[in-house]
N, C-alpha and C. Protein backbone atom coordinates (compact mmCIF):
# COMPACT_ATOMS: atom_id res chain seq x y z
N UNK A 1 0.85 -1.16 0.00
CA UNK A 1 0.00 0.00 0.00
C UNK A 1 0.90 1.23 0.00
N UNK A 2 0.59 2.19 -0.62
CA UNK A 2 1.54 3.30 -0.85
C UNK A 2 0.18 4.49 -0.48
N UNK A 3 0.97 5.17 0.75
CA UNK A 3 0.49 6.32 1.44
C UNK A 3 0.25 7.58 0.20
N UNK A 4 -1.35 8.00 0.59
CA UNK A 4 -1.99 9.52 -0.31
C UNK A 4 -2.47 8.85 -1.85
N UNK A 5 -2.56 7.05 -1.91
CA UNK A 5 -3.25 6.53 -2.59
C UNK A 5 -4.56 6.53 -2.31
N UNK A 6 -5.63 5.84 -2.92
CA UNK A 6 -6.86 5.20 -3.11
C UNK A 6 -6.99 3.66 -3.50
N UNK A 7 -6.43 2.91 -2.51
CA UNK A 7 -6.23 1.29 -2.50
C UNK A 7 -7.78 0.62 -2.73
N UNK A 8 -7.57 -0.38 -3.26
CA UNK A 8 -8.54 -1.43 -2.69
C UNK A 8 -8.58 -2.81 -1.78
N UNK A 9 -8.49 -3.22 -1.02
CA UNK A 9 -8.32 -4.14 -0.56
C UNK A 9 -9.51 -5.11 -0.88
N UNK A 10 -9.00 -6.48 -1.07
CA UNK A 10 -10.77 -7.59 -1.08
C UNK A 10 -9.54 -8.46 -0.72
N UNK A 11 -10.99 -9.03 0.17
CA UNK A 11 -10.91 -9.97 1.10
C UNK A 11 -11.37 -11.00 0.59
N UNK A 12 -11.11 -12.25 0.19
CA UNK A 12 -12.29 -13.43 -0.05
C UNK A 12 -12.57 -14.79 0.91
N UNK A 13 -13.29 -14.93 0.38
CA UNK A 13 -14.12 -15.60 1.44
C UNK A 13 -14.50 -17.05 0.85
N UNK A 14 -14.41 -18.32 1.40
CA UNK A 14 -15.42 -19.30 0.98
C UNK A 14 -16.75 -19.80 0.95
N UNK A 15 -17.68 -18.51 1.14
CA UNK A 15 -18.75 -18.76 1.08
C UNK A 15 -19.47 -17.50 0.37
N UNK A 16 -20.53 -17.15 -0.06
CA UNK A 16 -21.16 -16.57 -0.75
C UNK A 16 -21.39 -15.25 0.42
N UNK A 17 -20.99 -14.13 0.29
CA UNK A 17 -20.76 -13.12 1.07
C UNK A 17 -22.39 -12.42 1.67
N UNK A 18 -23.06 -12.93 0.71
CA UNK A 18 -24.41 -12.32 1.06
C UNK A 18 -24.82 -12.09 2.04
N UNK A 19 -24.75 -13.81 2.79
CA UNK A 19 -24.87 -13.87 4.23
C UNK A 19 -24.52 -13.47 5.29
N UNK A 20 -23.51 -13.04 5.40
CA UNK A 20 -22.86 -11.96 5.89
C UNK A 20 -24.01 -10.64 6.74
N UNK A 21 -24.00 -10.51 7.72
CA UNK A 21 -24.99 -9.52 8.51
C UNK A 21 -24.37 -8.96 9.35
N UNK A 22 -23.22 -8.97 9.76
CA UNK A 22 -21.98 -8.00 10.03
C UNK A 22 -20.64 -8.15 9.82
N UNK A 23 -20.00 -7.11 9.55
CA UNK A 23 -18.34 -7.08 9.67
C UNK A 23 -17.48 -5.83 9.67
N UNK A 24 -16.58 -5.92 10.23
CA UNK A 24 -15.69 -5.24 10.65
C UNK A 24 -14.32 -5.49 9.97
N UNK A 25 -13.76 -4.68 9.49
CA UNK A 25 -12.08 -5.32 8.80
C UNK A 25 -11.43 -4.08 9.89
N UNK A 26 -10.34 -4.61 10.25
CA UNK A 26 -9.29 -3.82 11.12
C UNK A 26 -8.29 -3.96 10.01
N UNK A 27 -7.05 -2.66 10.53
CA UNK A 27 -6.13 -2.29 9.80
C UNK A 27 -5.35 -2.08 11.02
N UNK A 28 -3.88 -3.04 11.59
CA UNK A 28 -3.15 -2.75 12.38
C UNK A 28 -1.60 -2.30 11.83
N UNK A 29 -1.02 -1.63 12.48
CA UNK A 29 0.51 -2.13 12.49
C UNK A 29 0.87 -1.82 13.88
N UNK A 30 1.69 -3.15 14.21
CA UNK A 30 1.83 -3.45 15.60
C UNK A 30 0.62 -3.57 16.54
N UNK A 31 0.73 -3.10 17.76
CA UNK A 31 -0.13 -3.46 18.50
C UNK A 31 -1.01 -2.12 18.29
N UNK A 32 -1.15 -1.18 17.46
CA UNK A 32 -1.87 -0.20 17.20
C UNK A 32 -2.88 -0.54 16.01
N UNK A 33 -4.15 -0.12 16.22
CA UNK A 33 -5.48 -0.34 15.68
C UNK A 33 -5.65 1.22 14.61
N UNK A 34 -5.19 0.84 13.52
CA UNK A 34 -5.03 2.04 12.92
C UNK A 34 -6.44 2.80 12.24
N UNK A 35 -7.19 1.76 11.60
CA UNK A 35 -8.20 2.25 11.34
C UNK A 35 -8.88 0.72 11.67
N UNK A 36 -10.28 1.08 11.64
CA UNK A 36 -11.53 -0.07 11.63
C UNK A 36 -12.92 0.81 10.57
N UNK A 37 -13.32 -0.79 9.64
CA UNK A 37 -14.20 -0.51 8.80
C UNK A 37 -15.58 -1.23 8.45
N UNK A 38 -16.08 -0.71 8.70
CA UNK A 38 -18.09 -1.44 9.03
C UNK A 38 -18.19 -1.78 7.62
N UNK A 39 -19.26 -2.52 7.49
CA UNK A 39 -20.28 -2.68 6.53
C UNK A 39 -20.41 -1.89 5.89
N UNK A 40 -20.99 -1.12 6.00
CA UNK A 40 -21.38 0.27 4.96
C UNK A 40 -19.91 0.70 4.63
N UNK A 41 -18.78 0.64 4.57
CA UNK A 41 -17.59 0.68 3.61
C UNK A 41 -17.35 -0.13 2.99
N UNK A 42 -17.83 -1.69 2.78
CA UNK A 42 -17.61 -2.57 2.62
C UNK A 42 -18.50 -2.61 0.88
N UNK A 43 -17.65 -3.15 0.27
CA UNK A 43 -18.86 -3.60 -1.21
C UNK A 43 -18.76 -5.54 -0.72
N UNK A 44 -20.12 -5.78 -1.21
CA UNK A 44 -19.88 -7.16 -1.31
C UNK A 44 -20.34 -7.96 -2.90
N UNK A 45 -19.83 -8.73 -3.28
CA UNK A 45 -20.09 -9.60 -4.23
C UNK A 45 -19.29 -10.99 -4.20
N UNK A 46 -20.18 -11.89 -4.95
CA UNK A 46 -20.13 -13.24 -4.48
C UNK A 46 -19.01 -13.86 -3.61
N UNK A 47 -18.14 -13.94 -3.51
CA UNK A 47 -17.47 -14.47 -2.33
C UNK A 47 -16.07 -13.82 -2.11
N UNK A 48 -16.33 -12.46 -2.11
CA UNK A 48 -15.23 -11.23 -2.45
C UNK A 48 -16.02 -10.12 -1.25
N UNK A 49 -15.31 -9.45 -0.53
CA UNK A 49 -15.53 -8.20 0.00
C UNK A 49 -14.43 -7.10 -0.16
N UNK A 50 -14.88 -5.97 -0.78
CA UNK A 50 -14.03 -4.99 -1.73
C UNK A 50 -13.79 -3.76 -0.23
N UNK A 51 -13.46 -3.15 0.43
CA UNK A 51 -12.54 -2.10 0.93
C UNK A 51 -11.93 -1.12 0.28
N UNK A 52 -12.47 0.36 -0.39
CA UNK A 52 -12.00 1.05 -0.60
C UNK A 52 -10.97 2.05 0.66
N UNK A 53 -10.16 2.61 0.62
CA UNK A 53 -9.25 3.12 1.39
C UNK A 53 -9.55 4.57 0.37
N UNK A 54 -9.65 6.18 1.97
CA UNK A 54 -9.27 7.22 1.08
C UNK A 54 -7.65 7.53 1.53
N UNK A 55 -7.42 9.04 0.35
CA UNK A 55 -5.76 9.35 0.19
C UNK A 55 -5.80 9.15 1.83
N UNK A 56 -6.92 10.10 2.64
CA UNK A 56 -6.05 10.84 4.24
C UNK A 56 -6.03 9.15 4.76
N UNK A 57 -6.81 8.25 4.74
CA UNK A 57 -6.87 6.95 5.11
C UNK A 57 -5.36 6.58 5.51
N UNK A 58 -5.30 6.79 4.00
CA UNK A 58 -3.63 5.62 3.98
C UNK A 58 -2.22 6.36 4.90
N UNK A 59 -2.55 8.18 4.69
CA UNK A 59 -2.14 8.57 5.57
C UNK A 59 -2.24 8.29 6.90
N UNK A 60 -3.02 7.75 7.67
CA UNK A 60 -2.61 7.67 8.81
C UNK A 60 -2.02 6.27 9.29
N UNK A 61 -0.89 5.64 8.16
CA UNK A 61 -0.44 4.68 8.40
C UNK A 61 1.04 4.85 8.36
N UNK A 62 1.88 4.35 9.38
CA UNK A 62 3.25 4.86 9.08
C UNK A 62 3.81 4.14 8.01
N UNK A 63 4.92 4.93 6.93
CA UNK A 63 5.59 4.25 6.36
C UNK A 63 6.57 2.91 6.82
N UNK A 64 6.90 2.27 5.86
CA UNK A 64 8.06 1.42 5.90
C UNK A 64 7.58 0.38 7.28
N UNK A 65 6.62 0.30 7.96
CA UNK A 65 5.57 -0.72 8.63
C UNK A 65 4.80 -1.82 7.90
N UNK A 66 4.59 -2.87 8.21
CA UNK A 66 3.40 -3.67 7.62
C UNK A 66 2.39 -3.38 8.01
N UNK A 67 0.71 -3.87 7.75
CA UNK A 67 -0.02 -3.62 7.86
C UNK A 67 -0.91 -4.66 8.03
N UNK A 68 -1.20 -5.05 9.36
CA UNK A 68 -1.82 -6.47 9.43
C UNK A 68 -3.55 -6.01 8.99
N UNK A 69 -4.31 -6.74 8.34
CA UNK A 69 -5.55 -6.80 7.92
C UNK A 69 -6.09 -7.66 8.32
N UNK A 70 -7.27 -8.01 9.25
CA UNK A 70 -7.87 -8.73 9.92
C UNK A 70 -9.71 -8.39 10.05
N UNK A 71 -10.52 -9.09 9.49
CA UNK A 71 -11.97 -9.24 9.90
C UNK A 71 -12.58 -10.06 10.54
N UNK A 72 -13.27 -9.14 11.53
CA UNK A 72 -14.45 -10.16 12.06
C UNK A 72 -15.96 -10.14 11.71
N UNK A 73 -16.62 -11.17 10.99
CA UNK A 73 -17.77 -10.96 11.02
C UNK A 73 -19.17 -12.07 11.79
N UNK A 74 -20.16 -11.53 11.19
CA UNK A 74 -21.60 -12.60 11.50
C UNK A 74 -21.95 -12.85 10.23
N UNK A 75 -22.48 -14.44 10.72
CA UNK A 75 -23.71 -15.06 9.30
C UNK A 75 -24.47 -15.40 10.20
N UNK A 76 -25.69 -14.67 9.97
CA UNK A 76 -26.73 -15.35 11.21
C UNK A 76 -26.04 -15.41 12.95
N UNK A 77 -26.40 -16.24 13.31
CA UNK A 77 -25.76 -16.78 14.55
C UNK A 77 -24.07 -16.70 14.33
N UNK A 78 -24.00 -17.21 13.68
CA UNK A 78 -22.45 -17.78 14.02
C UNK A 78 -21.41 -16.24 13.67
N UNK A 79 -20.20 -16.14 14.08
CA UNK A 79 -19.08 -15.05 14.33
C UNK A 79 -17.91 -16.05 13.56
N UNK A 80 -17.66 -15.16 13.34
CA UNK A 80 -16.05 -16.03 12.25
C UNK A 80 -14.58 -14.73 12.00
N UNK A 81 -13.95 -15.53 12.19
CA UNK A 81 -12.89 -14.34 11.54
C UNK A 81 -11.92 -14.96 10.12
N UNK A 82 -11.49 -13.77 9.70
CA UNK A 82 -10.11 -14.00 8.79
C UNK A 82 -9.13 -14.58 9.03
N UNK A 83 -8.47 -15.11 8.36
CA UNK A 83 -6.66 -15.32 9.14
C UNK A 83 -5.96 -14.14 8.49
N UNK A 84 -5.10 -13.63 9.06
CA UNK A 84 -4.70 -11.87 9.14
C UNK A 84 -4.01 -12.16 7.47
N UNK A 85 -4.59 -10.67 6.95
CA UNK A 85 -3.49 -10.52 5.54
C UNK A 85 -2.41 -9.21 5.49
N UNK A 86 -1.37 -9.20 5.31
CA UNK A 86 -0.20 -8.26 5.97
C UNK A 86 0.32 -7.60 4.55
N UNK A 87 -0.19 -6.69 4.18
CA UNK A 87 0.81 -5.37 3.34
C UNK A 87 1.80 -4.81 3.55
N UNK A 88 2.63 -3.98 2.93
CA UNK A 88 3.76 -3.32 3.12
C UNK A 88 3.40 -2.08 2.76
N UNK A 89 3.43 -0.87 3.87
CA UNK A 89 3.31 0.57 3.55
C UNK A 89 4.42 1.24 3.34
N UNK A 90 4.25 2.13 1.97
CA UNK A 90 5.36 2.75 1.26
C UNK A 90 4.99 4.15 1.23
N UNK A 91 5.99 5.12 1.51
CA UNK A 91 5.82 6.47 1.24
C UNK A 91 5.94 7.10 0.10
N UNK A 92 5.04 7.97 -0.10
CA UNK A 92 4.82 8.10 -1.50
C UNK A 92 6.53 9.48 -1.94
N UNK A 93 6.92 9.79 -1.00
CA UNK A 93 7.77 10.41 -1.27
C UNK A 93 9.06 9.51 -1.91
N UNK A 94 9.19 8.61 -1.90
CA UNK A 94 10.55 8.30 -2.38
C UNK A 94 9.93 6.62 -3.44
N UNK A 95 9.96 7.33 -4.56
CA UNK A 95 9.24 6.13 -5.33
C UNK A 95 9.80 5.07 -5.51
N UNK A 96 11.84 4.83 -5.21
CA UNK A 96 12.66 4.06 -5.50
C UNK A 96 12.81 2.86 -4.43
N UNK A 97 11.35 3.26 -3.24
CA UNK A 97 11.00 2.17 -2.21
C UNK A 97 10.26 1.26 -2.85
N UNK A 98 9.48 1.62 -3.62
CA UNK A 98 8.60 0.44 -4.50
C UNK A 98 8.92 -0.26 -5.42
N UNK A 99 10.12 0.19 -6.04
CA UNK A 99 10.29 -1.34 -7.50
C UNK A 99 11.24 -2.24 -6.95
């Protein structure tokens, strides 16, 4: 992820996302909870959940950190989570961090 972008993140899933009646995706690095994102940020289609990120978003992630990605949601009754997915945040100032 490269900071003062417009990322997407998707998440997929093995089951048909429909069902789905809550969730939450967290955005950590380290033991800090950098951002958290509901439902209503969330797009869903068939067994994909899409996460748009804005520019100030990505800003408030430090450079040259990973970025652990982790959801919890509901289907009905039952609660489930992700197993964590980990990015690399790049500053947009020095472009010769990314190739």
């Amino acid at each position: 992820m490269i900071r003062g972008t417009t990322p997407t993140i998707i998440l997929k899933f093995p089951f048909e996302v429909a069902s789905i009646t809550q969730i939450r995706v967290y955005f950590m690095q380290g033991n800090d909870t950098v951002l958290v994102k509901e439902e209503s940020d969330c797009v869903f289609d068939d067994d994909t959940v899409s996460i748009t990120l804005t520019e100030a978003e990505t800003f408030s992630f430090s450079p040259k950190k990973r970025c652990e990605i982790k959801c919890r949601f509901a289907t009905g009754g039952v609660v489930g989570g992700t197993i964590s997915k980990f990015v690399d945040v790049y500053d947009t100032g020095d472009p010769e961090e990314i190739l």
